[in-house]
Protein backbone atom coordinates (compact mmCIF):
# COMPACT_ATOMS: atom_id res chain seq x y z
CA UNK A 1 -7.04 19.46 -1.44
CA UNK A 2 -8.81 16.70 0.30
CA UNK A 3 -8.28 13.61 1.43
CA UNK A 4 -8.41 10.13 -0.28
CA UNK A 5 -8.56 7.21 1.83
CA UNK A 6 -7.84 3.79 1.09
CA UNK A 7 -7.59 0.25 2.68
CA UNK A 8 -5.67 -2.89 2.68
CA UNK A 9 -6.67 -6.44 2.06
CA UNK A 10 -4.57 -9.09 3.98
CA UNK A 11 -4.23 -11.68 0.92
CA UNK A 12 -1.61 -13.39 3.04
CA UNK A 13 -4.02 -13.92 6.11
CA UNK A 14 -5.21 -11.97 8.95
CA UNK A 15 -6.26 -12.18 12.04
CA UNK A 16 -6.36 -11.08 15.64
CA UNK A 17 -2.46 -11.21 16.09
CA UNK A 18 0.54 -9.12 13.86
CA UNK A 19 1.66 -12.87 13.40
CA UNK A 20 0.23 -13.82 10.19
CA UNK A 21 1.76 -12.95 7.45
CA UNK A 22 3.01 -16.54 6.75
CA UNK A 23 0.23 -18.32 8.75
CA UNK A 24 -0.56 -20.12 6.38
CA UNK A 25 2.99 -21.46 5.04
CA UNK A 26 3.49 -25.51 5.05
CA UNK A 27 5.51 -25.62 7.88
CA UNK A 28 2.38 -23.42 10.33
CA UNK A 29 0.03 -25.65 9.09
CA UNK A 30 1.83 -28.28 10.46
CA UNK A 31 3.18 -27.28 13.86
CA UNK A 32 -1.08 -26.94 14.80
CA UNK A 33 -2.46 -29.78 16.09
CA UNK A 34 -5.91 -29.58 14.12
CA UNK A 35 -3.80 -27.56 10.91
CA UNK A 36 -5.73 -24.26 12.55
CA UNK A 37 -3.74 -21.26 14.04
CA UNK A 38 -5.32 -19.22 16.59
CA UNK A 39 -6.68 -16.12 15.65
CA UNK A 40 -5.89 -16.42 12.56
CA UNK A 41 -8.12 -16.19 8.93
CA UNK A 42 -7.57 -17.71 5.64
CA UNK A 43 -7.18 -15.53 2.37
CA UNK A 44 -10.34 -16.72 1.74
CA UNK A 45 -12.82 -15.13 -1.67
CA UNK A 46 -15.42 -15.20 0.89
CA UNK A 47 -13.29 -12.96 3.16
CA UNK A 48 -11.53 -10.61 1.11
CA UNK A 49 -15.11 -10.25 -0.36
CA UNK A 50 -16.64 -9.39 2.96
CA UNK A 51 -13.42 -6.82 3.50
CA UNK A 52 -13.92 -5.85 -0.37
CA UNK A 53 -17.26 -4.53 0.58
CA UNK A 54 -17.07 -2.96 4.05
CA UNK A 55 -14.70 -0.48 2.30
CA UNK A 56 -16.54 0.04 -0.62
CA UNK A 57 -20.05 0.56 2.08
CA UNK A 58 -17.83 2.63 4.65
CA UNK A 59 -16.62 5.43 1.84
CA UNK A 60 -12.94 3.96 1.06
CA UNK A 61 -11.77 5.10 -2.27
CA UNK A 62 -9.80 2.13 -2.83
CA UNK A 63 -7.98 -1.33 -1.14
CA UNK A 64 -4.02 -1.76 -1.96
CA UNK A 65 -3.56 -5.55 -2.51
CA UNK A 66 0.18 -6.61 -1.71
CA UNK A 67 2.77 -8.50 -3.64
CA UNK A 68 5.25 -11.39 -2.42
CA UNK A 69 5.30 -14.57 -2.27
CA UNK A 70 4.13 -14.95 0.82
CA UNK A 71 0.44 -13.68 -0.36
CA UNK A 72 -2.05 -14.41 -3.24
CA UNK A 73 -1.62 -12.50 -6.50
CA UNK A 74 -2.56 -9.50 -6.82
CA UNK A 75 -4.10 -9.12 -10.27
CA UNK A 76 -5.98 -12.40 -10.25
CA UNK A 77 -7.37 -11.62 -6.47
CA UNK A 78 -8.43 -8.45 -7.40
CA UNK A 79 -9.95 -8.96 -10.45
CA UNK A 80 -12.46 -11.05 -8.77
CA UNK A 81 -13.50 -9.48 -6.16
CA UNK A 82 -13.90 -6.55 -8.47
CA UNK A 83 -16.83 -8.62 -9.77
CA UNK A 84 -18.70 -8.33 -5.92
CA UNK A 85 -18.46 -4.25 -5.46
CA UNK A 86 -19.66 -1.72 -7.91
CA UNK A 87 -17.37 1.57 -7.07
CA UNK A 88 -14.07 0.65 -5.42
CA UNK A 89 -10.75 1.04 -6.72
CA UNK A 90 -7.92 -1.64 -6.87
CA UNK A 91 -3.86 -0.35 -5.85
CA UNK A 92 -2.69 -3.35 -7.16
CA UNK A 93 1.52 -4.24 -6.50
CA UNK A 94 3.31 -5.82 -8.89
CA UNK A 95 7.48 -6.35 -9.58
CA UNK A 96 8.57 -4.47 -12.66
CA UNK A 97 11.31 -7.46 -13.04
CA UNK A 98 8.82 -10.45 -13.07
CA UNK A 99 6.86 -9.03 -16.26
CA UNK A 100 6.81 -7.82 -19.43
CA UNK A 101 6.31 -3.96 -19.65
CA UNK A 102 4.57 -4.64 -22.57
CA UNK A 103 1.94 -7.22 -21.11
CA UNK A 104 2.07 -5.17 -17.75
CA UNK A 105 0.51 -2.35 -20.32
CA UNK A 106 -1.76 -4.44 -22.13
CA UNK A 107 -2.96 -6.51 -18.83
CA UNK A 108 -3.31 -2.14 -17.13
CA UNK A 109 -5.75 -1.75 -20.23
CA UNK A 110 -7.56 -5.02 -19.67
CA UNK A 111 -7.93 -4.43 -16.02
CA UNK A 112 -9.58 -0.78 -16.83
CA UNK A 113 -12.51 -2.35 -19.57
CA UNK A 114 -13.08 -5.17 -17.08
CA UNK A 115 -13.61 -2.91 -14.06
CA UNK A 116 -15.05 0.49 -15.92
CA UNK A 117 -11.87 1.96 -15.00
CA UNK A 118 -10.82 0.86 -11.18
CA UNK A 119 -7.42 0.07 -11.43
CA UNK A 120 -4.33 2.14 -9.86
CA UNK A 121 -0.94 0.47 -9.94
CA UNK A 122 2.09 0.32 -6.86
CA UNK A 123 4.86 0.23 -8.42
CA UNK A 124 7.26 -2.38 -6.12
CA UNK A 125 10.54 -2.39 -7.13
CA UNK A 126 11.54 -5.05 -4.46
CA UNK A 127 14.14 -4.46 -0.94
CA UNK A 128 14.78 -7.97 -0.74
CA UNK A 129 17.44 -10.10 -2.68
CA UNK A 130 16.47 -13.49 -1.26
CA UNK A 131 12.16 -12.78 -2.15
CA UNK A 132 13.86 -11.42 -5.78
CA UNK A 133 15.71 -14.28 -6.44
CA UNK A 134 12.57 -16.61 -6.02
CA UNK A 135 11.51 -14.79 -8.93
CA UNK A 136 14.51 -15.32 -10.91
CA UNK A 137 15.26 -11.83 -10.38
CA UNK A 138 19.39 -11.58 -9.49
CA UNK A 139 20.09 -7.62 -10.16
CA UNK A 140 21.00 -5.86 -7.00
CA UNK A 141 19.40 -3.27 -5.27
CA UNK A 142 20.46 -0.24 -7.25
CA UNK A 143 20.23 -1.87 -10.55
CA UNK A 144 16.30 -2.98 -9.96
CA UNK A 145 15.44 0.61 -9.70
CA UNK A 146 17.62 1.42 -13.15
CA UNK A 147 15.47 -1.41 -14.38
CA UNK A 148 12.05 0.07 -12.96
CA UNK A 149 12.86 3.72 -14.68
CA UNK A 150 13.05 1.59 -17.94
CA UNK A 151 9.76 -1.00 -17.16
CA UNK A 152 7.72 2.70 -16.20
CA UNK A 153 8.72 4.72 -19.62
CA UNK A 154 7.99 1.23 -21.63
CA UNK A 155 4.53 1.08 -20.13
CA UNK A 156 3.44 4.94 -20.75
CA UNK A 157 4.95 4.91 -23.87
CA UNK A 158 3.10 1.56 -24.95
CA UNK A 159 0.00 3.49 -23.56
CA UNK A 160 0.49 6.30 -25.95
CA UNK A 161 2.19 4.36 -28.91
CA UNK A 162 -0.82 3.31 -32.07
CA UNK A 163 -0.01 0.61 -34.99
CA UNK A 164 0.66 3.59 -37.20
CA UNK A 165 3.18 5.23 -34.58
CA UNK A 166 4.86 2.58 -32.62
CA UNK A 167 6.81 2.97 -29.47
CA UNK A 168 10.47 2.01 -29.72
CA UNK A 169 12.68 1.66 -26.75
CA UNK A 170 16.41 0.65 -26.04
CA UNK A 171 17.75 0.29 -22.60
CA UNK A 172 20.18 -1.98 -20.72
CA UNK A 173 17.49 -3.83 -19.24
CA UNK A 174 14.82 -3.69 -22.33
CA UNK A 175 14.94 -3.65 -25.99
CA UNK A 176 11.07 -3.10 -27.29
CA UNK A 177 10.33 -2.64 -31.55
CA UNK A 178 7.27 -1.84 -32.36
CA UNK A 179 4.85 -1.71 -29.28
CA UNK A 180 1.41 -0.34 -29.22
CA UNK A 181 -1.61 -0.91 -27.37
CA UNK A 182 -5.05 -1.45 -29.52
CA UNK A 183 -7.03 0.09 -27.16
CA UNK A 184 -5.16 2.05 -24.48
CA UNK A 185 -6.86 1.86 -20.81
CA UNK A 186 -9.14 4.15 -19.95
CA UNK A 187 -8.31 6.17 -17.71
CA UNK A 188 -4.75 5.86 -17.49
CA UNK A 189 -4.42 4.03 -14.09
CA UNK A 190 -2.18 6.19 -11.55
CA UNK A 191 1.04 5.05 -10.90
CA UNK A 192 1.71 4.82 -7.02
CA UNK A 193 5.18 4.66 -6.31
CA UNK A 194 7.75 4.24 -2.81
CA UNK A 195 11.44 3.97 -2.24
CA UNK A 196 13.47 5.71 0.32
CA UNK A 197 17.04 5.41 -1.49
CA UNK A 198 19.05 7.62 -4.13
CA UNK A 199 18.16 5.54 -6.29
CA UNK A 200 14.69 5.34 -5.99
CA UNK A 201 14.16 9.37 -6.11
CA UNK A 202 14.41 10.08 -9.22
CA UNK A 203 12.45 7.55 -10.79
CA UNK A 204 9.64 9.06 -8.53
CA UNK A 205 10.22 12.16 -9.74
CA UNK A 206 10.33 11.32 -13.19
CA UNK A 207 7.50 8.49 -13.31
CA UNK A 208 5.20 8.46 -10.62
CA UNK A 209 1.68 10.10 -9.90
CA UNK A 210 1.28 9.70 -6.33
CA UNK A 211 4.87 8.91 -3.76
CA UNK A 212 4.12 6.81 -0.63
CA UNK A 213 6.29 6.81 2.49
CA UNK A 214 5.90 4.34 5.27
CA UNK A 215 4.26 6.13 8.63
CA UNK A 216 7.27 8.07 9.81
CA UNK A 217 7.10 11.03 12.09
CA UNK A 218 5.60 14.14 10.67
CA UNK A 219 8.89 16.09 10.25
CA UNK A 220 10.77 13.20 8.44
CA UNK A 221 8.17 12.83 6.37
CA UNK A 222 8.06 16.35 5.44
CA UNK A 223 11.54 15.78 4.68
CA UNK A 224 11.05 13.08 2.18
CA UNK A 225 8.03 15.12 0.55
CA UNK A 226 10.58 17.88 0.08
CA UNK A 227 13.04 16.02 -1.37
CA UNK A 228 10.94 13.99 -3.85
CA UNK A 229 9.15 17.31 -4.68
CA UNK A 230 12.07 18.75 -5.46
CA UNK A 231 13.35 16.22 -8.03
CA UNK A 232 10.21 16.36 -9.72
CA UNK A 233 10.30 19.88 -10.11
CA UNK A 234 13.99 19.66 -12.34
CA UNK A 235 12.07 17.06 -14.36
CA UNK A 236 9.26 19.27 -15.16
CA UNK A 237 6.70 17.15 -13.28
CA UNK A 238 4.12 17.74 -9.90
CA UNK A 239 4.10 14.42 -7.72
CA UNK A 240 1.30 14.16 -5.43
CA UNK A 241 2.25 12.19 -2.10
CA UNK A 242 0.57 9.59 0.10
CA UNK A 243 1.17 7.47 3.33
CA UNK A 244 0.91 4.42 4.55
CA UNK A 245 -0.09 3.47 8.12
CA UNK A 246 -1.98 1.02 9.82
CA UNK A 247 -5.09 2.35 12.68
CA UNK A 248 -6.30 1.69 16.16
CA UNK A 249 -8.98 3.55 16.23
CA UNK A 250 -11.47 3.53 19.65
CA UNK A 251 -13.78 5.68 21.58
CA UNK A 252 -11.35 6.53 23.70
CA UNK A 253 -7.79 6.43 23.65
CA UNK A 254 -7.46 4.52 26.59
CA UNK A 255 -9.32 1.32 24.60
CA UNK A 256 -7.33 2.18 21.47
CA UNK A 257 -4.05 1.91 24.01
CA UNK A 258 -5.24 -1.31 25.26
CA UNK A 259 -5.83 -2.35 22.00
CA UNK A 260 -2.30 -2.04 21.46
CA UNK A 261 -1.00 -3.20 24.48
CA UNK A 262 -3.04 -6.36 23.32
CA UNK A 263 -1.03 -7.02 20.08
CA UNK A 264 2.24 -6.77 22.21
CA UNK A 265 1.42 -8.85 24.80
CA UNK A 266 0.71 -11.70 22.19
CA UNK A 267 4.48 -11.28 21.19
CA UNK A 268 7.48 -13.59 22.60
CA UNK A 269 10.90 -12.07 23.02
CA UNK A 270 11.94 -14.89 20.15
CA UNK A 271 9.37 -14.01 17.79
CA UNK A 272 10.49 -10.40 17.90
CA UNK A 273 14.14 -11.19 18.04
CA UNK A 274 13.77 -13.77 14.96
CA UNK A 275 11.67 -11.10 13.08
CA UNK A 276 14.00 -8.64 13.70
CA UNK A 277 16.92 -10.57 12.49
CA UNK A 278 14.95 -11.50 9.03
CA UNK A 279 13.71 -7.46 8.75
CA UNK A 280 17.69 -6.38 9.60
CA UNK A 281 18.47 -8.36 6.33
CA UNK A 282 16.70 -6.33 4.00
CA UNK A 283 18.30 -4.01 1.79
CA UNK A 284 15.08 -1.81 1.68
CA UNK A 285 16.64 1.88 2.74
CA UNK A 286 12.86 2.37 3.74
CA UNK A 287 12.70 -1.02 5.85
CA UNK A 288 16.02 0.18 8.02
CA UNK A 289 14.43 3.74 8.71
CA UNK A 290 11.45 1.35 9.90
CA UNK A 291 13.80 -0.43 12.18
CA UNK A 292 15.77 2.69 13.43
CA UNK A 293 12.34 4.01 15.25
CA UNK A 294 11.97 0.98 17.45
CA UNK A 295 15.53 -0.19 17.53
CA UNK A 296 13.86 -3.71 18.33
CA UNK A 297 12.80 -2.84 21.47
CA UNK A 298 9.53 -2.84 23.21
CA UNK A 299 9.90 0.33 25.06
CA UNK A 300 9.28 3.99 24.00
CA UNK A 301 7.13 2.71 20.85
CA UNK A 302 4.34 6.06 21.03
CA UNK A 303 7.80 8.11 18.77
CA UNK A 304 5.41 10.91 17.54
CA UNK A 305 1.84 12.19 19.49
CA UNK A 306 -0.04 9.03 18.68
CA UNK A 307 2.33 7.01 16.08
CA UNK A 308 3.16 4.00 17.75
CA UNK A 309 6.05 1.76 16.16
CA UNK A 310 4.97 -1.97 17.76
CA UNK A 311 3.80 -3.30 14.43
CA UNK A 312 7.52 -3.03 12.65
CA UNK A 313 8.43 -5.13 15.35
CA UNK A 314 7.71 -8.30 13.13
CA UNK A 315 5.93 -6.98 10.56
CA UNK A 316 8.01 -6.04 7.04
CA UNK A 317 6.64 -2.65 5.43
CA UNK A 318 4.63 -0.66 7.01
CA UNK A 319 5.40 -0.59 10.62
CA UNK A 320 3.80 2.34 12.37
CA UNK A 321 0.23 2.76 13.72
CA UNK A 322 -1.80 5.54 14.75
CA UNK A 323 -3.05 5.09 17.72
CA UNK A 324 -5.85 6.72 20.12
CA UNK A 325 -9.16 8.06 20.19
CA UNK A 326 -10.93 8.78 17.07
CA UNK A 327 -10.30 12.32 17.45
CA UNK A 328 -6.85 12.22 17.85
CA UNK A 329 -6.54 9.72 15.25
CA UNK A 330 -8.34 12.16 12.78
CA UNK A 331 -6.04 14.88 14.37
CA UNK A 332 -2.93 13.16 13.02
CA UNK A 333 -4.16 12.62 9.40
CA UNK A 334 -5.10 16.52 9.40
CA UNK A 335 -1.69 16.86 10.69
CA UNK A 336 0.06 14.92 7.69
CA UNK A 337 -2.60 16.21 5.34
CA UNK A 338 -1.00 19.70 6.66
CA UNK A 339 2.59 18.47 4.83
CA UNK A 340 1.01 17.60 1.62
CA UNK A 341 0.01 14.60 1.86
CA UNK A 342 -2.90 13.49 0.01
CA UNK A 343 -3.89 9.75 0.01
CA UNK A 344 -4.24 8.00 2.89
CA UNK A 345 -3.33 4.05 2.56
CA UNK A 346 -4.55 2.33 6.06
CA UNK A 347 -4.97 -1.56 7.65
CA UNK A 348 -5.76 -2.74 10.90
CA UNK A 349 -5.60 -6.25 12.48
CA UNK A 350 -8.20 -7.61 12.26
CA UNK A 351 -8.93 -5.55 8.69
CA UNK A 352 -12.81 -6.57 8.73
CA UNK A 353 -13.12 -5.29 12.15
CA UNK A 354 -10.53 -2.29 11.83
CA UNK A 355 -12.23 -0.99 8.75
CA UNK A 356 -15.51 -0.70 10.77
CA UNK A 357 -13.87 1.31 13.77
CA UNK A 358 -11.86 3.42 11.47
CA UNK A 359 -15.13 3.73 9.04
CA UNK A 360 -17.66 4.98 11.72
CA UNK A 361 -15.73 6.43 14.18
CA UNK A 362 -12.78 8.81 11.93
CA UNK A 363 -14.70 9.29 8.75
CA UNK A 364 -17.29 11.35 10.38
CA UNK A 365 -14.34 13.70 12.10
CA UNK A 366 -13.07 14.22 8.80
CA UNK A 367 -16.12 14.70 6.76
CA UNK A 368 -16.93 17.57 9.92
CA UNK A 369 -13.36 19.15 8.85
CA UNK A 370 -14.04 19.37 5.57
CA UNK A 371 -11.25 16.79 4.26
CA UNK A 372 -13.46 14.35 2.97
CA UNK A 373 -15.33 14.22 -0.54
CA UNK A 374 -18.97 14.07 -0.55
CA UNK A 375 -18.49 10.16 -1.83
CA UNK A 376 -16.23 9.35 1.42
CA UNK A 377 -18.30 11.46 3.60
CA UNK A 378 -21.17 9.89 2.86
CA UNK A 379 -20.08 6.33 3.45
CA UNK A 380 -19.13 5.77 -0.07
CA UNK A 381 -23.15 6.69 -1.25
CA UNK A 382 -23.07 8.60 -4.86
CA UNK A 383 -24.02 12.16 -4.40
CA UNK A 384 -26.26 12.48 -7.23
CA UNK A 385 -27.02 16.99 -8.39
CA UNK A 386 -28.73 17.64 -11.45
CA UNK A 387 -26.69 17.76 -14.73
CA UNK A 388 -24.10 15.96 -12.85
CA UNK A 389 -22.59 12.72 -12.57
């Protein structure tokens, strides 16, 4: 089993500072004297285009592009920029309850004839009432994963259904007669799929293709691989896993510390006490295990040999880093890799810059291990053998 290693693109900004997610909100704009924020980018076509292909040059298998509505959307963004690169993959998110299974299908099987087949799908079931209701989403927490079992067996069995053998379905949240697709995507797009709750393990188990968990440390991770593994199993099915961190990657550790130290030091005690009070909100059962290995304080933030908890200090999500030399760093994903865990999904701040350092400086340490592909290893250059592909 090797590795596959993906990227993020920062549709809701970037920039220099873990500030940034809603830089560019009405209310920033305006509290800048010139409407500029320090530090900050714009979600620009000519940015994400520039990130878009850095991955694509440095070996990335694909970039996850987020979903809120704090950031552009997904499926639109992606899309484009999938007219600028030639081999990478799109992990686009999406809401189960702000579509139509049905058109989430047929849009899948668009998506795969547009882009020769470079579409995987995140599954987001949502952790936030107050984002959900901007939707016109109202179910609670429980019942939006009840509703996201339902959305995931509409889609696969619109996938499979023909106009001579229709696919039926009758559920408390969806009532579908008669649904086919007229030409199914090809491939089927893998389903990526996180939640840390009862209720979100067995829809994992029964729907998705690869589980990601938020960078926790390597035994509670190993925990959640064996639980989700095992409800799989009673349903028949073999889950792969994933993770999702962010990098500081350096030459040495001591720049990759600084680094660090860096993004901290551009934090106020009110920023992080305001962003923790938002994050505390959340209903996510993932977000709170976020929370719990920082406890909102700035101290004692390295919680597992090079995992180092200052992003989930205002940043929702994804809230660990891994931090340190490009060694060590590489040491860590060998470490996880150990557990089971497959696909790597990784960002950095800035994510043009970050991609670089992670690109030259880990990608050769695993290619020497032998975790990489000969794709990845090479910096994302076909490997061309005769007969072959």
């Amino acid at each position: 089993m090797t590795v596959s290693l993906h990227w993020f693109l920062p549709t809701g900004g970037d920039g220099r500072t873990l500030v940034d997610r809603h830089a560019f909100s009405a209310g920033a704009l305006e509290r800048t004297a010139g409407g500029a924020i320090a530090g900050v980018r714009a979600p620009s076509l000519d940015y994400l285009v520039q990130i878009a292909k850095a991955a694509e040059q440095l070996g990335f298998e694909a970039v996850l592009t987020p979903t809120g509505t704090w950031c552009e959307d997904a499926w639109l963004t992606t899309v484009a920029l999938a007219q600028h690169t030639e081999r990478l993959k799109f992990l686009v998110a999406f809401r189960p309850g702000v579509i139509s299974p049905v058109l989430a299908a047929q849009m899948a099987s668009t998506y795969q004839r547009l882009t020769n087949g470079r579409l995987l799908l995140n599954v987001v079931t949502g952790g936030d009432s107050t984002e959900q209701r901007r939707y016109g989403d109202h179910l609670d927490h429980d019942r939006r994963y009840a509703r996201t079992d339902e959305f995931l067996s509409v889609v696969r069995g619109v996938w499979n259904g023909t106009a001579r053998s229709p696919y039926d379905f009758a559920g408390e949240h969806y009532r579908i007669d008669e649904a086919f697709s007229a030409l199914p995507p090809d491939p089927l797009p893998q389903i990526f799929f996180g939640g840390s709750s009862a209720a979100a393990g067995p829809v994992a188990a029964r729907h998705t293709d690869v589980y990601l968990t938020w960078g926790e440390p390597p035994q509670q991770v190993k925990e959640k691989i064996d639980w989700i593994r095992s409800l799989a199993e009673r349903e028949g099915r073999t889950v792969r896993f994933g993770i999702r961190l962010h990098t500081i990657s350096r030459d040495s550790a001591r720049d990759a510390w600084t680094t660090a130290d860096r993004l901290l030091d551009d934090l106020s005690p009110e920023t992080v006490a305001a962003a923790q009070a938002a994050l505390g909100r959340s209903e996510s059962v993932g977000q709170q295990r976020m929370l719990a290995l920082h406890g909102g304080k700035r101290e004692g933030l390295e919680i597992s040999p090079n995992l180092w908890a200052g992003v989930g200090l205002v940043r929702g999500g994804a809230g660990t880093a891994l931090v340190g030399s490009h060694a060590e760093v590489a040491d860590r994903i060998e470490e996880y890799h150990a557990l089971g865990v497959e696909h790597f999904v990784l960002s950095g701040y800035p994510h043009l810059e970050e991609a670089y350092w992670f690109g030259e400086g880990v990608i050769p340490e695993l290619a020497a291990r032998g975790l990489l592909t000969s794709v990845a290893a090479r910096g994302g250059a076909p490997l061309l053998v005769a007969g072959g592909r």
